[in-house]
C-alpha atoms as a PDB file:
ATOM      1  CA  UNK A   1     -50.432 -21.326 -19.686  1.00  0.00           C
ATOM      2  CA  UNK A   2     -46.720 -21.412 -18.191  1.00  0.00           C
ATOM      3  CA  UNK A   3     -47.023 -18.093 -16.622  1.00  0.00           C
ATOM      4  CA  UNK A   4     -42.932 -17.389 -17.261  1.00  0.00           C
ATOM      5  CA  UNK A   5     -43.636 -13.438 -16.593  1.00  0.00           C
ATOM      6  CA  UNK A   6     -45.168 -14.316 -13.163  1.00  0.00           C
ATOM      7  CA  UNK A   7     -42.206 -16.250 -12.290  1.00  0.00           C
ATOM      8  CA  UNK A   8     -39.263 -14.273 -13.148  1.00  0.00           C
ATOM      9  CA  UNK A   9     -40.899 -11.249 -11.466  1.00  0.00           C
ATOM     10  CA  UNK A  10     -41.034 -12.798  -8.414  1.00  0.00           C
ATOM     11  CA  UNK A  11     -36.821 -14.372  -9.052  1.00  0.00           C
ATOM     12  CA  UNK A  12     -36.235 -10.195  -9.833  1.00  0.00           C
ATOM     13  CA  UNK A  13     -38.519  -8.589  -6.854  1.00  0.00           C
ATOM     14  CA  UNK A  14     -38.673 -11.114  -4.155  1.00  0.00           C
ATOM     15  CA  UNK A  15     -35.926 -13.445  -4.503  1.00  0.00           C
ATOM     16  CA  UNK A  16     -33.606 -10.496  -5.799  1.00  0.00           C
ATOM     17  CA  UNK A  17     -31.995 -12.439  -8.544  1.00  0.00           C
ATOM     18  CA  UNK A  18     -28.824 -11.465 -10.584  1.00  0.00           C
ATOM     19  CA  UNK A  19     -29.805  -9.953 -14.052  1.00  0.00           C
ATOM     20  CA  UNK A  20     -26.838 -13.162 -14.970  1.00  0.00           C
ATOM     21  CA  UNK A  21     -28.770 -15.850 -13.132  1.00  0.00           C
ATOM     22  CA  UNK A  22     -32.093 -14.742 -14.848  1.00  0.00           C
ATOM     23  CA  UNK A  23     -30.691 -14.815 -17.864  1.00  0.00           C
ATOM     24  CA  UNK A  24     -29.326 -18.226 -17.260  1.00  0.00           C
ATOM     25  CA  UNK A  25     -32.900 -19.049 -15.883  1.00  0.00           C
ATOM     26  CA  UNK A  26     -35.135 -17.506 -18.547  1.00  0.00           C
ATOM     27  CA  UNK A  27     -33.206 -20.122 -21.165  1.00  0.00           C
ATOM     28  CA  UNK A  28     -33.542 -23.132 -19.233  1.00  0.00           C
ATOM     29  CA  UNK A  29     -37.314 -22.982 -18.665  1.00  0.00           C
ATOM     30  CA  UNK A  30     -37.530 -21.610 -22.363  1.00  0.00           C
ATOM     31  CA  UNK A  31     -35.820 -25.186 -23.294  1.00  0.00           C
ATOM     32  CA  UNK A  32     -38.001 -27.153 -20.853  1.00  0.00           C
ATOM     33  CA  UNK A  33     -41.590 -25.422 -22.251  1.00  0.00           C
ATOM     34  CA  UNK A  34     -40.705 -26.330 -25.688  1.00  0.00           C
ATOM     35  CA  UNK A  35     -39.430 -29.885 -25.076  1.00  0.00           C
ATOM     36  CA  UNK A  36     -43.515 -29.514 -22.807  1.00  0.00           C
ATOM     37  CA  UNK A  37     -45.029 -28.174 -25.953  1.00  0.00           C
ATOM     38  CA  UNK A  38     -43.507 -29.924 -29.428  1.00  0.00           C
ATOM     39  CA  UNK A  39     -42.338 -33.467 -28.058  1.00  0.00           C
ATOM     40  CA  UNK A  40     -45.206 -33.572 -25.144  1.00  0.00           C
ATOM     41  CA  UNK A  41     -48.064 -31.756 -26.914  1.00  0.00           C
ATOM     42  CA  UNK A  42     -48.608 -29.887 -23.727  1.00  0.00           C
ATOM     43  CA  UNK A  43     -50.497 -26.517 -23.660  1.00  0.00           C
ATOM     44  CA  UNK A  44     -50.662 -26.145 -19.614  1.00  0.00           C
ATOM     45  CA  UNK A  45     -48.238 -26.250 -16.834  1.00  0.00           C
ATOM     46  CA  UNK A  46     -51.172 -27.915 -15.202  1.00  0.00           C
ATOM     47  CA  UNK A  47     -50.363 -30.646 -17.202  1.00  0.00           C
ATOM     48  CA  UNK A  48     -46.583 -31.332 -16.611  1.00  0.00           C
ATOM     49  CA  UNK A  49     -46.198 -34.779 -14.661  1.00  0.00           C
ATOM     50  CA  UNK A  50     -42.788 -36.401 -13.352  1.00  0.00           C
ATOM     51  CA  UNK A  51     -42.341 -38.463 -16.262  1.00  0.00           C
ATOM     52  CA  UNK A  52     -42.753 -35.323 -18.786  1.00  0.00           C
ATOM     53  CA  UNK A  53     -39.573 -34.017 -16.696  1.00  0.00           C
ATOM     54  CA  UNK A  54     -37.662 -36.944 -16.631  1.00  0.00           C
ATOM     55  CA  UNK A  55     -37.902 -37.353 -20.749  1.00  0.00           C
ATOM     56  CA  UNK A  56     -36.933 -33.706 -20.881  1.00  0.00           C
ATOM     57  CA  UNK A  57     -33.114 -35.109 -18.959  1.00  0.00           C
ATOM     58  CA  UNK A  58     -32.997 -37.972 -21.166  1.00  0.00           C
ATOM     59  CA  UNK A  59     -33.299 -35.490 -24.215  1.00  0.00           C
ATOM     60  CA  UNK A  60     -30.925 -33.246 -22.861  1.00  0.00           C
ATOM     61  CA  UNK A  61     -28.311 -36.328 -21.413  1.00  0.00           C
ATOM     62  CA  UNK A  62     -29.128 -37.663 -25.444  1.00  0.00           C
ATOM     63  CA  UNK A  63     -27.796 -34.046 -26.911  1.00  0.00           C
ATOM     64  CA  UNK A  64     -24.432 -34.278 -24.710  1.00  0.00           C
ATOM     65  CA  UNK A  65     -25.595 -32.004 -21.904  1.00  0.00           C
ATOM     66  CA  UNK A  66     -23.562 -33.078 -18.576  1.00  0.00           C
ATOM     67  CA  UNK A  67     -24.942 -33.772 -15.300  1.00  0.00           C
ATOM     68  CA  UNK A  68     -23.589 -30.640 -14.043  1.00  0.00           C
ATOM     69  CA  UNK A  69     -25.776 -28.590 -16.635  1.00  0.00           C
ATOM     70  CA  UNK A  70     -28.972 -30.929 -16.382  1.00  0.00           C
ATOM     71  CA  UNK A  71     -28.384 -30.812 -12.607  1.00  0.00           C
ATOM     72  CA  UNK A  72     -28.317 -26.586 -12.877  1.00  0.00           C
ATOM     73  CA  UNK A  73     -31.205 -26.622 -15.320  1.00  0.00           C
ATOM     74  CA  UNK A  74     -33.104 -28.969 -12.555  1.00  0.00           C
ATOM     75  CA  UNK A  75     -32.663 -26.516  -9.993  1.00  0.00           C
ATOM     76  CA  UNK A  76     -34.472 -23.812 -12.177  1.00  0.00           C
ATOM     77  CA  UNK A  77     -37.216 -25.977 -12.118  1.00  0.00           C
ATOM     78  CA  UNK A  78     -37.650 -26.540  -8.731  1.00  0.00           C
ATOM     79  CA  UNK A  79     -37.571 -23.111  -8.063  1.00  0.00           C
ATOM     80  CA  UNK A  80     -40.464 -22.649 -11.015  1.00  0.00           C
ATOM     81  CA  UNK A  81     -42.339 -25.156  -9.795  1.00  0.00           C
ATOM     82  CA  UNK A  82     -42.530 -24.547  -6.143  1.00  0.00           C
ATOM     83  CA  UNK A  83     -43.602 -20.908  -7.076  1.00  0.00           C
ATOM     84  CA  UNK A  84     -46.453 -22.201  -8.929  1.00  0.00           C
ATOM     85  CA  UNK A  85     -47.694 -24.855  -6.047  1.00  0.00           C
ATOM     86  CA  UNK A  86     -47.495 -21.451  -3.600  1.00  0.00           C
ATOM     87  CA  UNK A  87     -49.956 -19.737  -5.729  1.00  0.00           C
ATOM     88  CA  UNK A  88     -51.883 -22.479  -6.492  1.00  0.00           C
ATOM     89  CA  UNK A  89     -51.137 -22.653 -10.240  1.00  0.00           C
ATOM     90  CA  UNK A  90     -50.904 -26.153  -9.749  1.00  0.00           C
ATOM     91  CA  UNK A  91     -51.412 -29.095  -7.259  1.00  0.00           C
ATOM     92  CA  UNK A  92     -48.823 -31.553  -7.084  1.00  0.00           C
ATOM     93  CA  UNK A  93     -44.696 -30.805  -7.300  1.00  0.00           C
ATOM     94  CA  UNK A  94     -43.919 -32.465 -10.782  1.00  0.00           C
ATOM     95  CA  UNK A  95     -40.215 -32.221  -9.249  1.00  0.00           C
ATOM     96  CA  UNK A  96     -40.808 -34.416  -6.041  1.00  0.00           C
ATOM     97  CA  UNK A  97     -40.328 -37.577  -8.279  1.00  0.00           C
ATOM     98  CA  UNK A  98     -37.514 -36.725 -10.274  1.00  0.00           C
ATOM     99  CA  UNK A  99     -33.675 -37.908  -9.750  1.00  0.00           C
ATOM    100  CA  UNK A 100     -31.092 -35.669 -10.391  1.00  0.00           C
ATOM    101  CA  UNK A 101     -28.046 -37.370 -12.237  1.00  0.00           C
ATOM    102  CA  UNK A 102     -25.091 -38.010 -10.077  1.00  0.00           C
ATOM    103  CA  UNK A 103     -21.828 -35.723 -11.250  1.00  0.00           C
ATOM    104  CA  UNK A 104     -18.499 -36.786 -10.353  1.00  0.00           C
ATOM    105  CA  UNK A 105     -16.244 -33.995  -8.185  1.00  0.00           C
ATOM    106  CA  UNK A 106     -15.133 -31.146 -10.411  1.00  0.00           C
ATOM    107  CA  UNK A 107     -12.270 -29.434  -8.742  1.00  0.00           C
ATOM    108  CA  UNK A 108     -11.854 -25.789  -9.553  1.00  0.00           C
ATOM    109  CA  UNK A 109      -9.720 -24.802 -12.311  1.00  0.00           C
ATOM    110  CA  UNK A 110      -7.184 -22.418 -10.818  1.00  0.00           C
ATOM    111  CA  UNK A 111      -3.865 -20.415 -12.759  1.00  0.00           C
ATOM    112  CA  UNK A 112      -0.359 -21.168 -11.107  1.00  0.00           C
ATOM    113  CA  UNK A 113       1.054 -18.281  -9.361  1.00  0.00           C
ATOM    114  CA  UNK A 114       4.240 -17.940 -11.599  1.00  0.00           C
ATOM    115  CA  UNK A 115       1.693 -17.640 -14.784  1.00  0.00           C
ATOM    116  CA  UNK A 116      -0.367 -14.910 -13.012  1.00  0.00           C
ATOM    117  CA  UNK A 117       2.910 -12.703 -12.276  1.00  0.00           C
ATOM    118  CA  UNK A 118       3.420 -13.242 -15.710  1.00  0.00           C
ATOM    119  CA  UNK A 119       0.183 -11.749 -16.670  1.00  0.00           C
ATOM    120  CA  UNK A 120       1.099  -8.518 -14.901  1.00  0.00           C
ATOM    121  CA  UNK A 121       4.849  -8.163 -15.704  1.00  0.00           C
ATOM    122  CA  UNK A 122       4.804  -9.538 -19.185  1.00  0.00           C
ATOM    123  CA  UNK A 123       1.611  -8.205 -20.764  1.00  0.00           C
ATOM    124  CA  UNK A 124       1.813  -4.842 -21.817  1.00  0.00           C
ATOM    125  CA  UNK A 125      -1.443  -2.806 -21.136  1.00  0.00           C
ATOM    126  CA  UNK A 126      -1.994   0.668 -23.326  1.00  0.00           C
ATOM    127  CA  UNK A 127      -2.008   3.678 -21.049  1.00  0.00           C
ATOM    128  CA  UNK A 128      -5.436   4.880 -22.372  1.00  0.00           C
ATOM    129  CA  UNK A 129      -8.831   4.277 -21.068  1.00  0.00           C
ATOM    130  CA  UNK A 130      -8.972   0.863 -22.585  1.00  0.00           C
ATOM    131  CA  UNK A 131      -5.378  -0.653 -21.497  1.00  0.00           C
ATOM    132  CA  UNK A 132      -5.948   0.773 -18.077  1.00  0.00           C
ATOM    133  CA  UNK A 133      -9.974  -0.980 -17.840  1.00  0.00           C
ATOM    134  CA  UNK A 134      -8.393  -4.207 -18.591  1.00  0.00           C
ATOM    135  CA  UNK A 135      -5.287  -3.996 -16.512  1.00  0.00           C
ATOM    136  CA  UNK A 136      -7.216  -2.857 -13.137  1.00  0.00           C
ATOM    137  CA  UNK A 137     -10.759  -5.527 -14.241  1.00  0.00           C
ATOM    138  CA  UNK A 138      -7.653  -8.192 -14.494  1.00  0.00           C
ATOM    139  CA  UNK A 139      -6.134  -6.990 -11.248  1.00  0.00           C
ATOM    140  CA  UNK A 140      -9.663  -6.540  -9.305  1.00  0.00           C
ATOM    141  CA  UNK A 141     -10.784  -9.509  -9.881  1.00  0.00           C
ATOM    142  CA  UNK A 142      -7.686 -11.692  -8.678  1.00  0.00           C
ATOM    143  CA  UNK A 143      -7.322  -9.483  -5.696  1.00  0.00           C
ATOM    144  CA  UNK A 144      -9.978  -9.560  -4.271  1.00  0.00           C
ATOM    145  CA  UNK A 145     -12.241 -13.001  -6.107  1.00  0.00           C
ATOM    146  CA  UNK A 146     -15.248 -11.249  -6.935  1.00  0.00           C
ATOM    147  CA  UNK A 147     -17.472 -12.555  -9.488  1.00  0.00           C
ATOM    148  CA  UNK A 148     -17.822 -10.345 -12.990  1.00  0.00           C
ATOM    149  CA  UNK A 149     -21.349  -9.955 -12.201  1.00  0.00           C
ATOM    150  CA  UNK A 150     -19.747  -8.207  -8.859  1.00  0.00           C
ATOM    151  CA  UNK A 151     -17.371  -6.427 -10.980  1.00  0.00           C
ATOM    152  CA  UNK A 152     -19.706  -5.103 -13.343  1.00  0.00           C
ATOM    153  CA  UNK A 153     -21.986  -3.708 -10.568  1.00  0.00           C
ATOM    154  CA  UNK A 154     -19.452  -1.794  -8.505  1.00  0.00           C
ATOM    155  CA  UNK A 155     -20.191   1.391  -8.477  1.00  0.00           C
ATOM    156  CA  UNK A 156     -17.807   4.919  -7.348  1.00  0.00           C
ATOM    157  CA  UNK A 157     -19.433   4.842  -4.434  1.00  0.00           C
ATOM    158  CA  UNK A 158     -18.359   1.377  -3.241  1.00  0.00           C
ATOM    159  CA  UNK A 159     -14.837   1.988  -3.155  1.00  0.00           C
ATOM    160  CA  UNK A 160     -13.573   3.516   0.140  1.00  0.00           C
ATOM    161  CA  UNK A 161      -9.829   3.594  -0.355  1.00  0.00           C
ATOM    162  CA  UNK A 162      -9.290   5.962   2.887  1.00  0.00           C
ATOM    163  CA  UNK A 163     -10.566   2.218   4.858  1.00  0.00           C
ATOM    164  CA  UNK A 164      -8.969   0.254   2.156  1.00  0.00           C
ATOM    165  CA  UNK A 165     -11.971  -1.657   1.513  1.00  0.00           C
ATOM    166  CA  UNK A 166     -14.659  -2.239  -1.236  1.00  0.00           C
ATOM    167  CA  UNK A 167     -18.642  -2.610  -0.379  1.00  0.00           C
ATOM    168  CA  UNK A 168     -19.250  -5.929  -2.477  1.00  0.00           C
ATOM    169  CA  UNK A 169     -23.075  -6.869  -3.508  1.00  0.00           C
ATOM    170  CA  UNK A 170     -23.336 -10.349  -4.224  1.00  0.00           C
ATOM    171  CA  UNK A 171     -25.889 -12.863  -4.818  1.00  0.00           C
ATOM    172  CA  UNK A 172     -28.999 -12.459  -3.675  1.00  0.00           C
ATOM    173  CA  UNK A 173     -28.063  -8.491  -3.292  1.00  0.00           C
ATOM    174  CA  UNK A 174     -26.414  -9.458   0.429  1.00  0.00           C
ATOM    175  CA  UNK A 175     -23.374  -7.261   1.211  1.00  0.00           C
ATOM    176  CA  UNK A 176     -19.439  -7.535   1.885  1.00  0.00           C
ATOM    177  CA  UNK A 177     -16.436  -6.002   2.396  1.00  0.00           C
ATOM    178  CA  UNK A 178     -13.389  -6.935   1.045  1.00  0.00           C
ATOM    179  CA  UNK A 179      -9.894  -5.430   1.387  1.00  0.00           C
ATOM    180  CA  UNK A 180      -8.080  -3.434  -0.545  1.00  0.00           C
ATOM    181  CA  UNK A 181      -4.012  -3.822  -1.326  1.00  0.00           C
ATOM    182  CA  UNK A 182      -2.137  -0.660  -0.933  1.00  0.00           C
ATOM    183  CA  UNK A 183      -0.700  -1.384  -4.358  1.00  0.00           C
ATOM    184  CA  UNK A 184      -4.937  -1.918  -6.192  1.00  0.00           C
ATOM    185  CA  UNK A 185      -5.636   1.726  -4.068  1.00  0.00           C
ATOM    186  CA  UNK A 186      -2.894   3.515  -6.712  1.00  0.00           C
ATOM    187  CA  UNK A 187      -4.352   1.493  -9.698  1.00  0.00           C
ATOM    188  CA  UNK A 188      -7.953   2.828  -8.605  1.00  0.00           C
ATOM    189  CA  UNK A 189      -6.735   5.925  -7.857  1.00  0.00           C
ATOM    190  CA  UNK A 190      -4.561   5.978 -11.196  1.00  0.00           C
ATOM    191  CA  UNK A 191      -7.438   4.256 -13.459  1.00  0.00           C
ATOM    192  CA  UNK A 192     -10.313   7.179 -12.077  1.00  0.00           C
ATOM    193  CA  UNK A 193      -8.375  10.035 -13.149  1.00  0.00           C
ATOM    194  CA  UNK A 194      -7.873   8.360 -16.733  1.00  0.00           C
ATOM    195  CA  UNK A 195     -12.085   7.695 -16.336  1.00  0.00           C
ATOM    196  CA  UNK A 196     -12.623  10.990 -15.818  1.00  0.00           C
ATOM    197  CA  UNK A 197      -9.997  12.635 -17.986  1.00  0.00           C
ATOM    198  CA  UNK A 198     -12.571   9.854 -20.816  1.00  0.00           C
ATOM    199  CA  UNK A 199     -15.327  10.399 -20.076  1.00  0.00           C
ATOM    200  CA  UNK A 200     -15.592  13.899 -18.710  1.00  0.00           C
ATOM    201  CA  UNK A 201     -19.291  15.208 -17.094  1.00  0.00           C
ATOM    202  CA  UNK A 202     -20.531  11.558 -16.496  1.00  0.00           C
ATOM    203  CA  UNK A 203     -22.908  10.612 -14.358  1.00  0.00           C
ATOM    204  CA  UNK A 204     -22.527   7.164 -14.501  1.00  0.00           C
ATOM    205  CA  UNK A 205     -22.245   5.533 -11.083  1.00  0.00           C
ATOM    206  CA  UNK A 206     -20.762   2.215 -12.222  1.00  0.00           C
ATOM    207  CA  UNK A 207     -16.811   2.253 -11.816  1.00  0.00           C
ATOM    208  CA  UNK A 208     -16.487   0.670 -15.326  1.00  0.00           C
ATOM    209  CA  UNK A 209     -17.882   1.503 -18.147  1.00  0.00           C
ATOM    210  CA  UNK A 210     -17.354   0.411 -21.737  1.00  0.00           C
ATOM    211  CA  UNK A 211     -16.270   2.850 -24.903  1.00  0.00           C
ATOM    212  CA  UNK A 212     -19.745   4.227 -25.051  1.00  0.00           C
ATOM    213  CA  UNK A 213     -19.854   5.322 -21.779  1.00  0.00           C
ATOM    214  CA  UNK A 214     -22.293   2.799 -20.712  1.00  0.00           C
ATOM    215  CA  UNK A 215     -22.295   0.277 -17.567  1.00  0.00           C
ATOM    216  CA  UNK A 216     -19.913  -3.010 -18.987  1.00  0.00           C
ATOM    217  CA  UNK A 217     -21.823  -6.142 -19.386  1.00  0.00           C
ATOM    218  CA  UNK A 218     -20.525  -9.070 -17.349  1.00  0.00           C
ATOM    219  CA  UNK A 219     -20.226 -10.497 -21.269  1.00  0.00           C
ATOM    220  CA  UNK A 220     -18.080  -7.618 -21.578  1.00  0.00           C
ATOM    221  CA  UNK A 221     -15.476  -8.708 -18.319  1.00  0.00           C
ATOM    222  CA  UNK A 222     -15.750 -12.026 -19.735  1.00  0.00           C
ATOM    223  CA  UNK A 223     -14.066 -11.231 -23.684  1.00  0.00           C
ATOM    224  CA  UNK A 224     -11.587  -9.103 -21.573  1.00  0.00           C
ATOM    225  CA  UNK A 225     -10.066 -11.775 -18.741  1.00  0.00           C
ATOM    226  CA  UNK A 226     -10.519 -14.551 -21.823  1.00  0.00           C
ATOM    227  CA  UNK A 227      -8.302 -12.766 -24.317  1.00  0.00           C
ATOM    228  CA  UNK A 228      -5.740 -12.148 -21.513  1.00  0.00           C
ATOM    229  CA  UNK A 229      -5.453 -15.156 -19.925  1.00  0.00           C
ATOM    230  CA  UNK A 230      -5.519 -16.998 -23.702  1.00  0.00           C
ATOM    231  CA  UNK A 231      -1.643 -15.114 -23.712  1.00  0.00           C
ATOM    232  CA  UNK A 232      -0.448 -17.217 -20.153  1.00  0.00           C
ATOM    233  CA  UNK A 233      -2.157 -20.262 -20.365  1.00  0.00           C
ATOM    234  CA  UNK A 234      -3.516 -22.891 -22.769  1.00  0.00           C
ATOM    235  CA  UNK A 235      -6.081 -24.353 -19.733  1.00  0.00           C
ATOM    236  CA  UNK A 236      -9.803 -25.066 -21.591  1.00  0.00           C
ATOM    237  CA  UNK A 237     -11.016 -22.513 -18.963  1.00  0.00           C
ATOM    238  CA  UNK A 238     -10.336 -18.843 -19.185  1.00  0.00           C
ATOM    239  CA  UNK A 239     -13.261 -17.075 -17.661  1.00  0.00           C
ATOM    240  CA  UNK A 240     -13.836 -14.553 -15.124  1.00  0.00           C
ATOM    241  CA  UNK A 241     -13.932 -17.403 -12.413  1.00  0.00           C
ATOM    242  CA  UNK A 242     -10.662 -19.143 -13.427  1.00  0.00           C
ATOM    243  CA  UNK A 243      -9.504 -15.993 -11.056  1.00  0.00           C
ATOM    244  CA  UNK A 244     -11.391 -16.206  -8.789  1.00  0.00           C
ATOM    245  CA  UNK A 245     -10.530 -20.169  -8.078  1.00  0.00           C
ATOM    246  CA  UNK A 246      -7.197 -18.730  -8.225  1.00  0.00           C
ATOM    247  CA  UNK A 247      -7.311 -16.291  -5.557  1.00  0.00           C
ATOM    248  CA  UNK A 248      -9.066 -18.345  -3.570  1.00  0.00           C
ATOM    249  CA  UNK A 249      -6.827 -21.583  -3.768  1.00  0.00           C
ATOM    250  CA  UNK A 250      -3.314 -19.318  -4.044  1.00  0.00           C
ATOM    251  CA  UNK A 251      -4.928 -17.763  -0.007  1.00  0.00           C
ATOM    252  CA  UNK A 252      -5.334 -21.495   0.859  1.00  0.00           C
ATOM    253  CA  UNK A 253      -1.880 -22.672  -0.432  1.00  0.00           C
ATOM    254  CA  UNK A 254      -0.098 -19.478   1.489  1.00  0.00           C
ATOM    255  CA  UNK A 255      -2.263 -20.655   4.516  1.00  0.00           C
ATOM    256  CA  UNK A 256      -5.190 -18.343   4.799  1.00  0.00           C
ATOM    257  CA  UNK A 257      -7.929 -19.480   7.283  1.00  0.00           C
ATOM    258  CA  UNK A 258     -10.516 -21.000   5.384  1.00  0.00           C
ATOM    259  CA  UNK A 259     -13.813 -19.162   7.441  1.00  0.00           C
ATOM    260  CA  UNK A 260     -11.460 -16.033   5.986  1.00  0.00           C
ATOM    261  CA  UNK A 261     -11.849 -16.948   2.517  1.00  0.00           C
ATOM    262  CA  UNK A 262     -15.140 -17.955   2.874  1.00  0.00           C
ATOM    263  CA  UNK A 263     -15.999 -14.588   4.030  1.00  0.00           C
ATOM    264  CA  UNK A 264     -14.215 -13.163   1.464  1.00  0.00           C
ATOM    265  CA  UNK A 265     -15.659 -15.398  -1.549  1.00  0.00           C
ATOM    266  CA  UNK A 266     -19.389 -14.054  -0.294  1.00  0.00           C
ATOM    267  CA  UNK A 267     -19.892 -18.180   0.335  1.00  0.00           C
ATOM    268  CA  UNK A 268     -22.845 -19.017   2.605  1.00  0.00           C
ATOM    269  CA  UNK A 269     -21.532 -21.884   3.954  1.00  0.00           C
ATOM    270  CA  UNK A 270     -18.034 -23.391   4.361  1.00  0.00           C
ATOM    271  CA  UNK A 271     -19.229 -26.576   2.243  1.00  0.00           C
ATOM    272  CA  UNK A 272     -18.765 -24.263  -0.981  1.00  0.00           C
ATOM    273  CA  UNK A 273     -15.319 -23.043  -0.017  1.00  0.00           C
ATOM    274  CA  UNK A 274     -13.905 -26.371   1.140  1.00  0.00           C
ATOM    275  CA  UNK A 275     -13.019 -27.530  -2.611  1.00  0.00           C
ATOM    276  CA  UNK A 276     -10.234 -25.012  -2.225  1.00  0.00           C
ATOM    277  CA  UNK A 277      -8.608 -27.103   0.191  1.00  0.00           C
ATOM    278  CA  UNK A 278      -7.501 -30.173  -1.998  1.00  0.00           C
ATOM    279  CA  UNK A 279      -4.845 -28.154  -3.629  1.00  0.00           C
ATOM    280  CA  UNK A 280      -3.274 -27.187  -0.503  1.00  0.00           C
ATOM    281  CA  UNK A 281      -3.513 -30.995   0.679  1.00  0.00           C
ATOM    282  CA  UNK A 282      -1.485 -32.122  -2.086  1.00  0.00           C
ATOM    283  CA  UNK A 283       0.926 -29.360  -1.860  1.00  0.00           C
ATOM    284  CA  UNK A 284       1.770 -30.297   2.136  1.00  0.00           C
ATOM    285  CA  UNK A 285       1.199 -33.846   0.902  1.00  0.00           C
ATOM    286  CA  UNK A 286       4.542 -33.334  -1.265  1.00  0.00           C
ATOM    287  CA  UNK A 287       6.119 -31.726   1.448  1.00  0.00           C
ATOM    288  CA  UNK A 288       5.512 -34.182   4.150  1.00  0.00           C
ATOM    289  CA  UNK A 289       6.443 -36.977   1.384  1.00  0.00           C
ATOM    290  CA  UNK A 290      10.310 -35.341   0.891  1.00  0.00           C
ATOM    291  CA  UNK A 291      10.668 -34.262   4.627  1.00  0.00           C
ATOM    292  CA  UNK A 292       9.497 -37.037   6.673  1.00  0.00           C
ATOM    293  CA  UNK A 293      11.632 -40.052   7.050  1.00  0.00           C
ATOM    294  CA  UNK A 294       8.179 -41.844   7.283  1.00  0.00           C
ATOM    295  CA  UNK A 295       6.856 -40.066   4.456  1.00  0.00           C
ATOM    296  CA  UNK A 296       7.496 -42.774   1.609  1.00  0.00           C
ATOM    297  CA  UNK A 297       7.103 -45.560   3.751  1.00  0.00           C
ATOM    298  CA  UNK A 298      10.869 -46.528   4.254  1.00  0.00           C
ATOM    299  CA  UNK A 299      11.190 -48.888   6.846  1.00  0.00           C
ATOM    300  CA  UNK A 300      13.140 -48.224  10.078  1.00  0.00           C
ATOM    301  CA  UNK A 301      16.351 -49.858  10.320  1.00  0.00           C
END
């Protein structure tokens, strides 16, 4: 036995999980019990050792997985298996043993400012329900840098526009509040009557909803910011998080105070919000190497 069930009940009802991150979780122990059961001949966790984990990263670094996705599929399984040494599935950490692969620094992929006014001056968004869900997700999401797993739980009741500020639930279902621009209030206030006017009678408490009236699936946000930003930029990266990099490194570059954004990003700790630092670095990097008369290491006459 694996006891998967046992496990992601506890990730939903104890460790209050994201339905995204379970998702995400569910697959990579899925992988990791059949590499246990067809290539190990394993029919118990019980039996799982450090060297059955290790083969499983050499088959996955053999199949062109990076070390950023073995090193995110590793930290699944330390989470599984510590949850089965507390209940005393088994009796030894298979994961004590194990060395994650090193990764190199992966600086976040971020839109230039010039390309995201273009997105909102240039783009033409329908006036319907549809044109107006994309144009305020679009907007949302680079205003204020929530996730789309944020975006597709915020419900009516969140949004207090009379305090200019949105209740937030982010991992791990902990709370913030993030501000509101005077100009996002009228596209709220603007993009609810056209909601209503939609979908009239609904009881739905989720702010968007997709053409069946239904809660939208972070998949959903996803397709949406992809097609859009596909039209500004050729970057690999077009996801939900491309904006949120962006509002977090455009703040930086304009001088915001980086236990601000922090706050504001729903980081835990200021290690995670750091990264958005380099860009601003080499931007007052450039500017200290045309100002200074030191900067490009000119001698002094």
């Amino acid at each position: 036995m694996f006891y998967e069930e046992s496990f992601f009940g506890y990730l939903s009802l104890e460790r209050r999980f994201s339905p995204h991150t379970l998702t995400a979780y569910r697959s990579d122990l899925q992988n990791f019990i059949a590499h246990c059961t067809e290539q190990q001949c394993l029919t118990s966790v019980a039996g799982v050792r450090h060297f059955h984990v290790r083969a499983w990263v050499v088959a996955q670094m053999q199949d062109g997985q990076s070390a950023r996705s073995i090193n995110r599929r590793l930290s699944c399984l330390k989470s599984y298996f510590r949850f089965l040494k507390k209940r005393g599935r088994i009796e030894k950490d298979p994961m004590q043993k194990v060395v994650a692969p090193k990764t190199g620094k992966r600086l976040p992929v971020f839109i230039q400012e010039n390309q995201i006014a273009a997105l909102f001056t240039h783009i033409p968004f329908s006036d319907d329900y549809k044109g107006q869900l994309h144009r305020l997700l679009l907007e949302l999401l680079y205003a204020t840098g929530i996730r789309r797993s944020e975006a597709a739980q915020l419900k009516m009741a969140d949004i207090d526009l009379e305090r200019s500020v949105l209740r937030i639930t982010g991992k791990g279902n902990k709370e913030r509040l993030v501000p509101v621009a005077g100009y996002l209030s009228d596209l709220i206030v603007t993009f609810l009557r056209i909601r209503r006017d939609a979908f009239p009678g609904s009881a739905e408490p989720w702010l968007f909803l997709n053409r069946k009236g239904e809660q939208i699936s972070p998949e959903n946000i996803y397709y949406i910011v992809r097609k859009h930003l596909s039209a500004i930029t050729t970057a690999e990266q077009r996801s939900p998080h491309v904006l949120r990099h962006s509002f977090a490194t455009h703040l930086s570059n304009h001088g915001a105070d980086l236990n601000a954004i922090k706050e504001l990003l729903g980081h835990r700790n200021l290690a995670a919000t750091q990264v958005y630092m380099h860009n601003s670095i080499e931007r007052l990097l450039k500017v200290y190497e045309q100002a200074h008369p030191k900067g490009k290491g000119e001698d002094e006459e």
